[in-house]
N, C-alpha and C. Protein backbone atom coordinates (compact mmCIF):
# COMPACT_ATOMS: atom_id res chain seq x y z
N UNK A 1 34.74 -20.62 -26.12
CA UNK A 1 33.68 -19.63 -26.13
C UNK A 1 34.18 -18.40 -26.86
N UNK A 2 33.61 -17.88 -28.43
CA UNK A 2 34.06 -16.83 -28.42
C UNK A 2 32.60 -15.63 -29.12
N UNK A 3 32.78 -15.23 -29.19
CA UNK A 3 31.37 -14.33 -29.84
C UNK A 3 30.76 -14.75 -31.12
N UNK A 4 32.03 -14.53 -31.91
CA UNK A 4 31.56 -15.22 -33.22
C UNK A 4 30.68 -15.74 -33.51
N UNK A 5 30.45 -17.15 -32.19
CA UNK A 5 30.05 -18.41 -32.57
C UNK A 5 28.83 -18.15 -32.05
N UNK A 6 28.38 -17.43 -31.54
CA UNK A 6 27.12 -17.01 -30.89
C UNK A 6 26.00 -16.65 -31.29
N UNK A 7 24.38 -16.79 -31.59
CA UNK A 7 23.19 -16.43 -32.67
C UNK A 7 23.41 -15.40 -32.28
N UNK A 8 22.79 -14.83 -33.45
CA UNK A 8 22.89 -13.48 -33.56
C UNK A 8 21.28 -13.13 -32.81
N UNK A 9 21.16 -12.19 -31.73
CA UNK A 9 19.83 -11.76 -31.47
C UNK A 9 18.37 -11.63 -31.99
N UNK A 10 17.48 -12.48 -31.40
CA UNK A 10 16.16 -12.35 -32.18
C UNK A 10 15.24 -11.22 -31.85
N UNK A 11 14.37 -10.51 -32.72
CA UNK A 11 13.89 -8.96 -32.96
C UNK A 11 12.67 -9.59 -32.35
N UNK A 12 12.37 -8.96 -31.20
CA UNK A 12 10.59 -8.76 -30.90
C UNK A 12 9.75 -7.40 -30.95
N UNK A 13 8.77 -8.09 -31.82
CA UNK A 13 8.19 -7.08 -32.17
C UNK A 13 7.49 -6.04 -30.87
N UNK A 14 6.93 -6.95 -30.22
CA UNK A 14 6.08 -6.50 -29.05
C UNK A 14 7.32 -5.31 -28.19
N UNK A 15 8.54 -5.85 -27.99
CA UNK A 15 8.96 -5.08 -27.17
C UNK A 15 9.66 -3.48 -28.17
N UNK A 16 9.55 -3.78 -29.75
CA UNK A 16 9.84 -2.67 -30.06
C UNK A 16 8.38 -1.50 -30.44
N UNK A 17 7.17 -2.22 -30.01
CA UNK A 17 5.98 -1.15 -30.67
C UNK A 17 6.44 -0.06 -29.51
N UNK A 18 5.83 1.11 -30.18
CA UNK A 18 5.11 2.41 -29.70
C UNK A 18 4.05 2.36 -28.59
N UNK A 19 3.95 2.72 -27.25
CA UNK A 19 2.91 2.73 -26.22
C UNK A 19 2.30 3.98 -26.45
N UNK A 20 2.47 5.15 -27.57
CA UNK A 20 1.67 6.29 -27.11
C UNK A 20 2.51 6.93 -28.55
N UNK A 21 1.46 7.60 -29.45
CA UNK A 21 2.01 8.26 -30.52
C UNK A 21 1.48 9.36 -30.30
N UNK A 22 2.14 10.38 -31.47
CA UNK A 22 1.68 12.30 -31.35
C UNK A 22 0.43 11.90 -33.22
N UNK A 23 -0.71 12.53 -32.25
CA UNK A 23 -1.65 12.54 -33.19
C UNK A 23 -1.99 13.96 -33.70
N UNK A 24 -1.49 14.11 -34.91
CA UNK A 24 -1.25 15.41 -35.61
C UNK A 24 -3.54 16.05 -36.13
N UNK A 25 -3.33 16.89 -35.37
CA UNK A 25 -4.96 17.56 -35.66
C UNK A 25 -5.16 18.83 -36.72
N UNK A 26 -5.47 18.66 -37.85
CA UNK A 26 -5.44 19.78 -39.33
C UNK A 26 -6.75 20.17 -38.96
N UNK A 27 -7.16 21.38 -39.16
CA UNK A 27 -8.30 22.05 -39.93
C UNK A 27 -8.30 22.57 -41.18
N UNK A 28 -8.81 22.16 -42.00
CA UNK A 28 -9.08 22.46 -43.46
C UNK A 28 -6.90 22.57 -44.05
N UNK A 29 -6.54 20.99 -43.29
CA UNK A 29 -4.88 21.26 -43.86
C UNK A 29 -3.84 21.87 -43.27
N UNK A 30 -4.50 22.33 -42.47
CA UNK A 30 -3.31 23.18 -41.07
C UNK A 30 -3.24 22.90 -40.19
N UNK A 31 -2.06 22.47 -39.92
CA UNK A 31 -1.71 21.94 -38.28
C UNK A 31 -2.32 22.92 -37.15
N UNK A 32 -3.56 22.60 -36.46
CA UNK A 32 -4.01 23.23 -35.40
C UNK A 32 -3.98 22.91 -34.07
N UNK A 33 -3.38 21.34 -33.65
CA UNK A 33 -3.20 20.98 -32.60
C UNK A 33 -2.24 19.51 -32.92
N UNK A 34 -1.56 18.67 -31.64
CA UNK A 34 -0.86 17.99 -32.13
C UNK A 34 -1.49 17.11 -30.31
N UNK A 35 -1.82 15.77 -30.44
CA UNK A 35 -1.87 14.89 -29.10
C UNK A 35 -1.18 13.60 -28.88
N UNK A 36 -1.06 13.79 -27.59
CA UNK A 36 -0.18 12.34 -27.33
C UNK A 36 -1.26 11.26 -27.27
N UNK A 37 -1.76 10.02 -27.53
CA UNK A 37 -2.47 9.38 -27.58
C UNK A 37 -2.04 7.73 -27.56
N UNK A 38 -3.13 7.02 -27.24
CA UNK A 38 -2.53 5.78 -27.10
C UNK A 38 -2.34 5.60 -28.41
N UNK A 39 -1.27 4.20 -28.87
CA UNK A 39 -1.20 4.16 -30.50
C UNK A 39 -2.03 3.03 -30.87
N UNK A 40 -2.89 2.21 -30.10
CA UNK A 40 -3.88 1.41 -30.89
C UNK A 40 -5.15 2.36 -30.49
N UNK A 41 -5.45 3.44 -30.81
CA UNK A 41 -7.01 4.31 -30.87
C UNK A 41 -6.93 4.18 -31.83
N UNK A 42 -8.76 4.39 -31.89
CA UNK A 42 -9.41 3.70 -33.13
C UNK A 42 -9.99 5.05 -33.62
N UNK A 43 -10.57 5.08 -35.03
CA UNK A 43 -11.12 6.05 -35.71
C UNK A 43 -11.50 6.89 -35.08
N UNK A 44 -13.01 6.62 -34.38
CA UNK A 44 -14.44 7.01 -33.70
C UNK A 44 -13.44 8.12 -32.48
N UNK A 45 -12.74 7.12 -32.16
CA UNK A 45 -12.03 8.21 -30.40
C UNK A 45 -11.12 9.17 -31.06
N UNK A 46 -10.43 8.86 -32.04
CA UNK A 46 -9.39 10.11 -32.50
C UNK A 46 -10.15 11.13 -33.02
N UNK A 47 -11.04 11.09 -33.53
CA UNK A 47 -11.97 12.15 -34.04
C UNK A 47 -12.86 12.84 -33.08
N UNK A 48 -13.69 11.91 -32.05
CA UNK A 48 -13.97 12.86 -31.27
C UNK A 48 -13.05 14.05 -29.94
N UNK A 49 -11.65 13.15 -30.12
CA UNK A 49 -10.64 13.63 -29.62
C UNK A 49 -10.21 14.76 -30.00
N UNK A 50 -10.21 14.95 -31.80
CA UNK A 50 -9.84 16.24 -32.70
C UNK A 50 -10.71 17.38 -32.19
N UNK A 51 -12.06 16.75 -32.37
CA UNK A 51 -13.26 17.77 -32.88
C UNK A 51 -13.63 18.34 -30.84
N UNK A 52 -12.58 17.47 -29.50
CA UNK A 52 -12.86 17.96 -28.50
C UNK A 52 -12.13 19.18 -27.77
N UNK A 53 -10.68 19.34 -28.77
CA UNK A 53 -9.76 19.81 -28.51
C UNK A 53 -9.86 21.85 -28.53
N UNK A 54 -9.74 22.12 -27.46
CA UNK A 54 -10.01 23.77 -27.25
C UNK A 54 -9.34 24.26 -28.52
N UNK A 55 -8.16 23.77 -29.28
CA UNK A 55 -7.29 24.71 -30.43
C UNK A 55 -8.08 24.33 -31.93
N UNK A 56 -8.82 23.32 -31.46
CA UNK A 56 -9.52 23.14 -32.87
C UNK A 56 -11.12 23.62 -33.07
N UNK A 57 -11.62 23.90 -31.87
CA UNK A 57 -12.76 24.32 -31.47
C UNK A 57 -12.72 25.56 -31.65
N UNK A 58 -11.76 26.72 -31.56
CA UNK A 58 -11.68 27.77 -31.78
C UNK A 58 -11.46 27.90 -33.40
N UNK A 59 -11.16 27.01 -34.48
CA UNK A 59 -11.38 27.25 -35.65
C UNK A 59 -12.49 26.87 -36.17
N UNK A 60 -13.43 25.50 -35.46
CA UNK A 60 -14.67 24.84 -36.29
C UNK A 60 -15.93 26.05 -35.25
N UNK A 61 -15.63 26.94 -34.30
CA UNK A 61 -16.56 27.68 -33.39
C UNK A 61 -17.68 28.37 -34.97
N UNK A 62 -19.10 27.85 -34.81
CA UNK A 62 -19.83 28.43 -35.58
C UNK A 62 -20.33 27.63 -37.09
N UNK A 63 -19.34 26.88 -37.57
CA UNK A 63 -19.11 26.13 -38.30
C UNK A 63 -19.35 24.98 -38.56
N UNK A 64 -20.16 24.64 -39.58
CA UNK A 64 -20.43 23.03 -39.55
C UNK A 64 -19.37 22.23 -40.59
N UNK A 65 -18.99 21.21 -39.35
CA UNK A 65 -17.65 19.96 -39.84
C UNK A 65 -18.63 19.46 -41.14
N UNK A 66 -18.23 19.55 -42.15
CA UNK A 66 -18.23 18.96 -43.37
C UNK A 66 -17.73 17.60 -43.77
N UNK A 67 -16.49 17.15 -43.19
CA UNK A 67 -15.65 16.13 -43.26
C UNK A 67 -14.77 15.76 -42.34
N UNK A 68 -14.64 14.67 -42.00
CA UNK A 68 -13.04 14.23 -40.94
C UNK A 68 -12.29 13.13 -41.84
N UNK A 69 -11.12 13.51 -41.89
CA UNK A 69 -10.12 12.34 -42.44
C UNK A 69 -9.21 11.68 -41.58
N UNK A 70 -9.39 10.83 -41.15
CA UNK A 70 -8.18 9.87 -40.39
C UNK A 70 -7.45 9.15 -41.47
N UNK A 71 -5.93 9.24 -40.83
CA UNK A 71 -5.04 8.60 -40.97
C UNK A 71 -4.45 7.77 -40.70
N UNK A 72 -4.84 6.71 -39.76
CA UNK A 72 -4.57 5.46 -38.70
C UNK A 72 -3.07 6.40 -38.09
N UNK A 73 -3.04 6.17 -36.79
CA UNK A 73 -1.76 6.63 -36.27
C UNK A 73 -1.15 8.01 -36.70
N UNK A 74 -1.35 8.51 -37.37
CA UNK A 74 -0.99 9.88 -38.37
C UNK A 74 -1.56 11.28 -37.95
N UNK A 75 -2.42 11.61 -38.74
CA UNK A 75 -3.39 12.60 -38.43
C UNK A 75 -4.90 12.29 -38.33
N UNK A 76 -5.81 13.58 -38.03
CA UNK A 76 -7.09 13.45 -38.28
C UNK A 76 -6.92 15.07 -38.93
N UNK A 77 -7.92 15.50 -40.19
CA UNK A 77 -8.12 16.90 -41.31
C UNK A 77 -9.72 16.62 -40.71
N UNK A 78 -9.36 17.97 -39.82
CA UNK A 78 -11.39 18.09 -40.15
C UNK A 78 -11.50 19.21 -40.95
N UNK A 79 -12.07 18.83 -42.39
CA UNK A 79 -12.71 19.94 -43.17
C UNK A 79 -14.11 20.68 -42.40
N UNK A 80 -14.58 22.28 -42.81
CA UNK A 80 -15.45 23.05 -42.54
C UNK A 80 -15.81 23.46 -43.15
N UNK A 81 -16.62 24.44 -43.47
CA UNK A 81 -17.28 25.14 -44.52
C UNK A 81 -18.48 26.50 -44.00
């Protein structure tokens, strides 16, 4: 018996994913808030997640959202105008 002779370890994916990523929130390009979130959310929830958030609400207050950009896992940019 010595090590050598031994397979070398197989990689699972499942046990190396992410359970919860930091979802970065821009207004018009500026980091205005940052959330912990599950990491399989989908478009529709990260955005209403952005556009629910008290630090981003105080920049879109008055303002009509023009645009949202998601980034899968990354960010969401809500443009204003």
């Amino acid at each position: 018996y010595s090590i050598h002779q031994q397979p070398f370890p197989q990689w699972d994916e499942e046990l190396a994913a992410a359970e919860t990523i930091t979802l970065v929130i821009q207004v018009n390009g500026k980091v205005r808030d940052r959330l912990q979130v599950s990491a399989d959310i989908d478009e529709a929830a990260a955005q209403e997640l952005a556009l629910a958030s008290p630090r981003v609400q105080s920049y879109t207050k008055g303002k009509a959202v023009r645009q949202t950009v998601y980034v899968p896992g990354r960010l969401v940019n809500v443009v204003v105008g």
